[in-house]
Protein backbone atom coordinates (compact mmCIF):
# COMPACT_ATOMS: atom_id res chain seq x y z
CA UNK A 1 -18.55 -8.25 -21.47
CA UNK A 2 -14.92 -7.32 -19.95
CA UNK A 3 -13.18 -9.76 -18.29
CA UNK A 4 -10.96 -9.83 -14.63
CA UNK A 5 -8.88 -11.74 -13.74
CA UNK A 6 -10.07 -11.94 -10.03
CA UNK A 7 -7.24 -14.24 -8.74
CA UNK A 8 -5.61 -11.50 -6.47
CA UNK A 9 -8.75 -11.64 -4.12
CA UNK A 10 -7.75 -14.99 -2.18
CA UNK A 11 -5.31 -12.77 -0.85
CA UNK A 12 -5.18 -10.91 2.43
CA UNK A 13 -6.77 -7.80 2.00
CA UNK A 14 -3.50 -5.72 1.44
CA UNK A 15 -3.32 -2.92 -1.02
CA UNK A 16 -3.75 -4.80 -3.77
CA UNK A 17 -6.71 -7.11 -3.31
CA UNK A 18 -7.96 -3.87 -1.51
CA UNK A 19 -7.88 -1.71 -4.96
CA UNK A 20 -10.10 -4.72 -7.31
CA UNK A 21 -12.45 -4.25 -4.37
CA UNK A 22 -12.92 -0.59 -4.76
CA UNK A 23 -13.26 -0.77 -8.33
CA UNK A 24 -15.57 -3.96 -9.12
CA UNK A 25 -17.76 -2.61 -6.50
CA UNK A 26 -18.42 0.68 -8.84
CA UNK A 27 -18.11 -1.22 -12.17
CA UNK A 28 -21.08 -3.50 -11.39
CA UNK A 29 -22.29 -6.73 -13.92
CA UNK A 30 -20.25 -4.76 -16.76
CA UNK A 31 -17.46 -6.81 -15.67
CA UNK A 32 -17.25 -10.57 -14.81
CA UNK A 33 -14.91 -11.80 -12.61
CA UNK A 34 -12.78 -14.87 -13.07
CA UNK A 35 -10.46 -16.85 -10.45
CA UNK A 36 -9.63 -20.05 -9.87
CA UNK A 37 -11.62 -22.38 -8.03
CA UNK A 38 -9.81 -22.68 -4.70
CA UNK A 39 -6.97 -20.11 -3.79
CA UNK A 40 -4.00 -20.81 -5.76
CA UNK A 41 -0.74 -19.58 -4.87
CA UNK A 42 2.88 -19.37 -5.78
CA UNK A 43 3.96 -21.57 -9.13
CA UNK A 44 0.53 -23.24 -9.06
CA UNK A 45 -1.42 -19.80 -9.11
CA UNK A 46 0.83 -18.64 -12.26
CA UNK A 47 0.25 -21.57 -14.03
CA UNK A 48 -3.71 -21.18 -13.69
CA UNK A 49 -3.32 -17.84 -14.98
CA UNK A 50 -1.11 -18.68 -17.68
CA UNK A 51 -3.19 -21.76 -18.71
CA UNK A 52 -6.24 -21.92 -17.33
CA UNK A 53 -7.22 -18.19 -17.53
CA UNK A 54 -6.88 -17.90 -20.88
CA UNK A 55 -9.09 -20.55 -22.04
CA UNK A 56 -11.99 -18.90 -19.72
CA UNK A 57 -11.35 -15.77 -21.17
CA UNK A 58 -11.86 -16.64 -25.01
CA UNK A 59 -11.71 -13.32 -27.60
CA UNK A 60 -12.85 -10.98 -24.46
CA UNK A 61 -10.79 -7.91 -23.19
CA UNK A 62 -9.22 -9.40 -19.77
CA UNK A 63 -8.04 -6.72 -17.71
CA UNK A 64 -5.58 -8.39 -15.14
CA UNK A 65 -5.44 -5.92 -11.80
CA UNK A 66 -2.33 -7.46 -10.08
CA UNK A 67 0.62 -6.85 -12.23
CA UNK A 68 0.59 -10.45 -13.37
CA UNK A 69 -1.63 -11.76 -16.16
CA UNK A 70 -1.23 -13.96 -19.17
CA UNK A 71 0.88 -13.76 -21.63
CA UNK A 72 -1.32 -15.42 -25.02
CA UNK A 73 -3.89 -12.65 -23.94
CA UNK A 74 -3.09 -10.38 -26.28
CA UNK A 75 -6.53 -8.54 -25.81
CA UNK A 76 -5.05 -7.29 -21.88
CA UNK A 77 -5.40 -4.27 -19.62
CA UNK A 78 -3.07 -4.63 -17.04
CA UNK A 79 -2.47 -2.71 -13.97
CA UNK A 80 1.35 -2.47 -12.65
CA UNK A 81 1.71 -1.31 -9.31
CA UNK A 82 5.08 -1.04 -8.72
CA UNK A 83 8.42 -2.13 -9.77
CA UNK A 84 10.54 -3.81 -6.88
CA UNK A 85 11.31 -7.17 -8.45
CA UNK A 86 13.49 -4.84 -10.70
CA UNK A 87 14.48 -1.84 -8.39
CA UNK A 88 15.01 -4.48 -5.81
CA UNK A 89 15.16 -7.60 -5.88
CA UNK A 90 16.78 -8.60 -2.90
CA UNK A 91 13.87 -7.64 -0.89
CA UNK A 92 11.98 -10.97 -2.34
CA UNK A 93 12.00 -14.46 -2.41
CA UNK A 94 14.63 -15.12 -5.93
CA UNK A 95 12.35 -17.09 -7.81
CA UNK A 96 8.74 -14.73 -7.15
CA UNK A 97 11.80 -12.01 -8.25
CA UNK A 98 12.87 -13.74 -11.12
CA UNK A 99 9.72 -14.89 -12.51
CA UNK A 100 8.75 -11.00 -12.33
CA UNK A 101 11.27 -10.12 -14.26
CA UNK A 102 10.85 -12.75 -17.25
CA UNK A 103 7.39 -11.85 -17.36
CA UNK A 104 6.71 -7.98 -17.27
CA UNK A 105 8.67 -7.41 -20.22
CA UNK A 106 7.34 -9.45 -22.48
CA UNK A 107 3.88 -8.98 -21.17
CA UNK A 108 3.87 -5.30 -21.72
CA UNK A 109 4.93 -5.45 -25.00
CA UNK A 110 1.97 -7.96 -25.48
CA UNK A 111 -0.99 -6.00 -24.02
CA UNK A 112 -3.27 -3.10 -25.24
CA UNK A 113 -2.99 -1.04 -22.60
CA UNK A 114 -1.46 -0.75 -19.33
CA UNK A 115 -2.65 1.30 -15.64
CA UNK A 116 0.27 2.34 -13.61
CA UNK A 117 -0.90 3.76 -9.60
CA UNK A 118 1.46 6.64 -9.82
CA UNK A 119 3.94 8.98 -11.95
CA UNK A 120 6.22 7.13 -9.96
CA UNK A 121 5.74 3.91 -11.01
CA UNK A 122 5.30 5.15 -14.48
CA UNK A 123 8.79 5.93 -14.69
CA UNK A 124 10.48 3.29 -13.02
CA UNK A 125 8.37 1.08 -15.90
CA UNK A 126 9.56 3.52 -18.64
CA UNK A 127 13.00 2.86 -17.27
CA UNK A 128 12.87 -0.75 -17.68
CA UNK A 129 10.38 -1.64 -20.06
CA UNK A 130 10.89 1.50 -22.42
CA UNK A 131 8.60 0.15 -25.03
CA UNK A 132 5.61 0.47 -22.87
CA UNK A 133 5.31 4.31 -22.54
CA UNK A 134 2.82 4.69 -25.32
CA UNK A 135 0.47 2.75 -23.51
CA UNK A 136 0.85 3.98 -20.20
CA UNK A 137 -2.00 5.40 -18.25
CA UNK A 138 -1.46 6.59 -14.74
CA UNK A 139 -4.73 6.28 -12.52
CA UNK A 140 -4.04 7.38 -8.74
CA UNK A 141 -5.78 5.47 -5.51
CA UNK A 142 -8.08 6.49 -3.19
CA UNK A 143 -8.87 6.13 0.41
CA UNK A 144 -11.96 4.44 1.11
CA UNK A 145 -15.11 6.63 2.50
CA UNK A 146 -14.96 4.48 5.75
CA UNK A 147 -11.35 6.05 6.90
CA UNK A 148 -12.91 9.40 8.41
CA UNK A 149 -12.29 10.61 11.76
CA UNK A 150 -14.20 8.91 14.37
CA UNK A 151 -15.33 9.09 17.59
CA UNK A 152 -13.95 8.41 20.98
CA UNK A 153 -16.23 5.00 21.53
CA UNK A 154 -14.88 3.92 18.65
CA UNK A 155 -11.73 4.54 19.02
CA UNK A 156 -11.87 2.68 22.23
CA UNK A 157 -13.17 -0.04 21.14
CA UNK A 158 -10.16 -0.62 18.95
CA UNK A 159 -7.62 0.07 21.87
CA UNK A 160 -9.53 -2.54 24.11
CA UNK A 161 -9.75 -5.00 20.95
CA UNK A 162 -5.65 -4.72 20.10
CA UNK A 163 -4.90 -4.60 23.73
CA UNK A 164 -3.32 -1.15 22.76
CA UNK A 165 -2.02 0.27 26.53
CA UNK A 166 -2.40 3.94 26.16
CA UNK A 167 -4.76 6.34 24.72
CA UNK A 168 -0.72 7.94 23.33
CA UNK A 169 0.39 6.59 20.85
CA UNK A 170 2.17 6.57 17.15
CA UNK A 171 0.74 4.53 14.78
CA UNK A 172 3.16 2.51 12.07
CA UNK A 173 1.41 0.33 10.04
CA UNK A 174 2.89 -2.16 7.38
CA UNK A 175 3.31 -5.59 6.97
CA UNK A 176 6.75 -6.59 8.38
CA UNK A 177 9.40 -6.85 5.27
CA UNK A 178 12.65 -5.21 4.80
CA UNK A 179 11.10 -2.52 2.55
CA UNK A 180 8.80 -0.72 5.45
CA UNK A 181 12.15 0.00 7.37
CA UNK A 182 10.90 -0.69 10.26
CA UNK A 183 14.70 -1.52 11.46
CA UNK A 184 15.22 2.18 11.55
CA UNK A 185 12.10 3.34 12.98
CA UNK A 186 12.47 1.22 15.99
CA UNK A 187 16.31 2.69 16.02
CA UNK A 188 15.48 6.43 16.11
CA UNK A 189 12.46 5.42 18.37
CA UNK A 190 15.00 4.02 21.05
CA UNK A 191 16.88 7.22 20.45
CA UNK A 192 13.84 9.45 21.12
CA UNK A 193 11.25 7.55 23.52
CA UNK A 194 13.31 9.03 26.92
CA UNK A 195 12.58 12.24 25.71
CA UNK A 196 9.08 12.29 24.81
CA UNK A 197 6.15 11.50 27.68
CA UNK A 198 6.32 8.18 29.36
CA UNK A 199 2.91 7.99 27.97
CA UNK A 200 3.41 8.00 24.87
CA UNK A 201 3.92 4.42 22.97
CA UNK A 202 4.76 3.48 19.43
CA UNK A 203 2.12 0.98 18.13
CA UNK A 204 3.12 -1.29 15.24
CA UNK A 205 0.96 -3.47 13.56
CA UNK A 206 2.36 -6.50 11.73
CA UNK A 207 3.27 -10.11 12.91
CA UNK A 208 5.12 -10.35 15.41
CA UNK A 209 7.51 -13.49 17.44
CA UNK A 210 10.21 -14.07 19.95
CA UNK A 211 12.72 -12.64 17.21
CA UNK A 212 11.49 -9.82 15.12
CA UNK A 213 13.82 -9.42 11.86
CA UNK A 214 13.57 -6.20 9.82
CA UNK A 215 15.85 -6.04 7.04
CA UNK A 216 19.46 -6.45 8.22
CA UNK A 217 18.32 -5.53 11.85
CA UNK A 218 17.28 -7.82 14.67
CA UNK A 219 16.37 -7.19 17.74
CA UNK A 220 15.92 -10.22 20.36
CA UNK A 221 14.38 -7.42 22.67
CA UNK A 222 11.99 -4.29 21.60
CA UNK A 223 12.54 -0.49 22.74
CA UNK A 224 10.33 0.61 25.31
CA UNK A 225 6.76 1.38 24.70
CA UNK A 226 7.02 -0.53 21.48
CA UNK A 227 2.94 -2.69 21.25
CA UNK A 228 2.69 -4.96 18.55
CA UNK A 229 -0.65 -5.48 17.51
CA UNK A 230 -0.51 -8.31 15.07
CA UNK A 231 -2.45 -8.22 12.26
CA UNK A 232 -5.54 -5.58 12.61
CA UNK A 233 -8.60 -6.52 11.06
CA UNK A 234 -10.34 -4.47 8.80
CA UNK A 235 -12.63 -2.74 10.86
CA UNK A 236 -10.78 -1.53 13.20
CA UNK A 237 -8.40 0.54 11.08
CA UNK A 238 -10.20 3.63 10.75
CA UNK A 239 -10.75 4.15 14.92
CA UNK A 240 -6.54 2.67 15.46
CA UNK A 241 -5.36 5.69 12.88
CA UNK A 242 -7.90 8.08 14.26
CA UNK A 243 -6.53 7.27 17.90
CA UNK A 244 -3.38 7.93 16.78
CA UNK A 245 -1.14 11.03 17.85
CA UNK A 246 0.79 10.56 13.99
CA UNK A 247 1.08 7.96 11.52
CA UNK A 248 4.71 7.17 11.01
CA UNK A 249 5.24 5.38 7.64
CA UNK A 250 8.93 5.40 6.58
CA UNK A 251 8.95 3.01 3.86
CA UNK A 252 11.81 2.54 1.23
CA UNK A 253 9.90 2.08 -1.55
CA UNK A 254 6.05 2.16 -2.65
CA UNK A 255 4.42 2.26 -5.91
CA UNK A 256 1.34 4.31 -4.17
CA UNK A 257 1.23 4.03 -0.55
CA UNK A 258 -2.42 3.81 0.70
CA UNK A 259 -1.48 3.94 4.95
CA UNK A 260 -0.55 7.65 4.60
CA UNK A 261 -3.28 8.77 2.47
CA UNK A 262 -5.80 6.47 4.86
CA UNK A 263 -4.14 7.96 7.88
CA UNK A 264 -4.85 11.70 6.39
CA UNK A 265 -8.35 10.54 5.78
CA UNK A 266 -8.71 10.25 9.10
CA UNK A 267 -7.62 13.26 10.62
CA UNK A 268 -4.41 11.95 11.45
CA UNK A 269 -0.51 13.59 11.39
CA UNK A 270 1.16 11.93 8.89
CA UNK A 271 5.23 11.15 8.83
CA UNK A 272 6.73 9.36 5.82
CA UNK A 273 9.29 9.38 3.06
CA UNK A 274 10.38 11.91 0.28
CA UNK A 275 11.49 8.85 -1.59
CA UNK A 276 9.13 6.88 -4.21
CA UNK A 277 5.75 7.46 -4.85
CA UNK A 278 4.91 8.83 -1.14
CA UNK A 279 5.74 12.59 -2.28
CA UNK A 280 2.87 12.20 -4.97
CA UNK A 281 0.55 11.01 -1.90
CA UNK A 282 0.76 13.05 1.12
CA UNK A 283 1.99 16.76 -1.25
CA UNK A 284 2.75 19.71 1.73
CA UNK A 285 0.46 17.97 3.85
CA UNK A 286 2.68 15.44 5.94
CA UNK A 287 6.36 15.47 7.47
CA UNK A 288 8.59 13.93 4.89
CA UNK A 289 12.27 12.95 5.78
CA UNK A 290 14.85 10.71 4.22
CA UNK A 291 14.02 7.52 4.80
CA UNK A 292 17.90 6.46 5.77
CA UNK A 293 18.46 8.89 8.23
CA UNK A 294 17.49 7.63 11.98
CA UNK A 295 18.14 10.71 13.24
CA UNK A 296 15.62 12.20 10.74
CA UNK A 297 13.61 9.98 12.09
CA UNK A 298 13.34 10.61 14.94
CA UNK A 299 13.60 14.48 14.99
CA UNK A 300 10.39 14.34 13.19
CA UNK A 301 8.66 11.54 16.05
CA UNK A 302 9.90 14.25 18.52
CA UNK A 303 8.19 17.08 16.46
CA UNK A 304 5.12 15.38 15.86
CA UNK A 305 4.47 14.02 19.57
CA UNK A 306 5.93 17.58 21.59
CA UNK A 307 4.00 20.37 18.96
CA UNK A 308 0.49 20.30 19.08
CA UNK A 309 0.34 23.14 16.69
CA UNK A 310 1.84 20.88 14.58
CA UNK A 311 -0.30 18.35 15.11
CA UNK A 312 -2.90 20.48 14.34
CA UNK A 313 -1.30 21.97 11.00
CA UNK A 314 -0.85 18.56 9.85
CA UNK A 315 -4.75 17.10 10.47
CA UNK A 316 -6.42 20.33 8.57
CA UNK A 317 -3.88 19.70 5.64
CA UNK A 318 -4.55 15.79 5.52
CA UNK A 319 -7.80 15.94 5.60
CA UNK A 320 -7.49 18.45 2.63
CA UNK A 321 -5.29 16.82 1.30
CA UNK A 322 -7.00 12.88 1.20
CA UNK A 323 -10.35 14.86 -0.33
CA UNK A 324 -8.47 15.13 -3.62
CA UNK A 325 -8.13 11.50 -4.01
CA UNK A 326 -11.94 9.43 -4.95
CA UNK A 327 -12.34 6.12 -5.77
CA UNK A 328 -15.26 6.94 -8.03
CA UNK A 329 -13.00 9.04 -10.39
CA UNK A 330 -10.14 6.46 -9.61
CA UNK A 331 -13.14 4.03 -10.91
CA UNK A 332 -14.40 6.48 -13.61
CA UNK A 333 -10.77 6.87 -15.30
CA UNK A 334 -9.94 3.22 -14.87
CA UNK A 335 -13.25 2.34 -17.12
CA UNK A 336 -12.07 4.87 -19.81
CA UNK A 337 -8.92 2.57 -19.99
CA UNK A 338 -11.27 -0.51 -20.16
CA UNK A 339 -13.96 0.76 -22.28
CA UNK A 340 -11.24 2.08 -24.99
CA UNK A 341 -9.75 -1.58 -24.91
CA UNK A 342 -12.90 -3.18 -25.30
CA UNK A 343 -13.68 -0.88 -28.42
């Protein structure tokens, strides 16, 4: 039986934790999951996977889901989702960065075969792990069945539960970290929000304290109509993007990007960047500016809030656009990669 190396799911349910889900769910008791004990993180969850793990494991395929697995396993899938302690480190803590980059070199050269989430990431591996090409296999994401447009009592519901205080609003969700340039979305919405309805509020939801730090930006006071949420739960994602007038997602860098795809999946205008692996995601079907540009920015807020026709443009093509993405072919070509390994 194939092994997997399950330690990722004591995490939040970000992207990440969020894609093992999806995929041991449809791979079923051909695949046995193995974590540690009690959540483990930092230095002590590295050593349980570099010790530990391997002992568990024995002379079964291990397929490690998290871009981190152990380096004695020689018998390894392992699934890289995106590059940044390389592209950029200074977005990271210096030791999580430089641990990153002692050990995806060597452990790509070590492993049978390796899952990449996008082209993207494919060639910013190729770039600086040349020797792994041959064993590259990109596999795209998927937005889960449950993000589908939904109904106004739903919808709500998740305004009264995140205290959300109009039925207006654009939706930017990330976690808050230099990378989702958040710093510049709040800039071009300060230059925008006086001349789009007074109804009309930008809803971001991420943590949130008396000084909010994003990137090289601070602000001791937000823009007007600026709700933070705090973190959403689960549930309530698919009724906050379907409530949404757009889904603004201008992140620097991602090796897939699952909010714009989720936010398509729901019916809902999507605004994001031509940079990374976010291109591969939304195709024609979203607004895409440069990332960097504030004014950009918010040219395209103004676009998306003032044109309905837009608006309307934009859901048909999403929704289009999301059907071409399925977790049970993301989970069918995955178990090729497995099988193959196992064989």
């Amino acid at each position: 039986m194939l092994v997997c190396n399950a330690r990722v799911l004591n995490n939040q349910l970000t992207g990440v934790p969020r894609y093992l889900r999806e995929l041991i769910s449809r791979f079923g008791d051909k695949v046995e999951l193995i974590g540690p004990r009690r959540p483990r993180e930092g230095i002590n969850g590295h050593l349980w996977e570099q010790t530990v793990l391997p002992l568990l494991v024995g002379k079964r395929v291990l397929w490690s889901p998290a871009t981190t697995g152990p380096l004695v396993a020689r018998r390894q899938v392992v699934t890289i989702h995106d590059m940044v302690p390389f592209d950029h480190p200074e977005w990271l803590n210096s030791r999580f960065a430089d641990w990153y980059r002692f050990l995806t070199p060597r452990l790509v050269r070590r492993v049978q075969s390796i899952l990449v989430v996008s082209e993207f990431t494919k060639r910013r591996l190729i770039h600086h792990c040349p020797a792994a090409e041959p064993k590259i296999n990109v596999v795209l994401l998927a937005a889960d069945a449950r993000f589908a447009p939904l109904d106004s009592a739903s919808i709500l519901a998740a305004h009264k539960a995140l205290s959300i205080p109009s039925p207006h609003y654009l939706l930017a969700l990330g976690s808050l970290e230099p990378r989702k340039n958040l710093g510049r979305l709040l800039l071009a919405w300060a230059q925008m929000e006086a001349k789009i309805p007074q109804d009309v509020w930008l809803v971001i939801a991420g943590g949130k304290g008396k000084k909010l730090t994003f990137g090289d930006m601070s602000f001791e006071k937000l823009p007007p109509r600026v709700h933070l949420t705090g973190r959403v739960a689960d549930n309530l994602l698919p009724a906050l993007y379907s409530g949404a007038l757009g889904s603004v997602y201008v992140s620097l860098y991602e090796g897939f990007g699952l909010p714009p795809l989720e936010a398509m999946a729901c019916g809902t205008p999507v605004l994001t960047s031509n940079v990374a692996s976010l291109p591969e995601v939304v195709g024609d079907a979203a607004i895409t500016v440069d990332p960097l540009n504030v004014d950009a920015i918010g040219d395209a807020i103004f676009r998306i809030v003032e044109d309905s026709t837009l608006r309307a443009t934009l859901r048909s093509a999403g929704l289009a656009q999301a059907g071409r993405f399925n977790w049970d072919e993301t989970a069918r070509a995955t178990w090729k990669v497995l099988h193959e390994a196992e064989g």
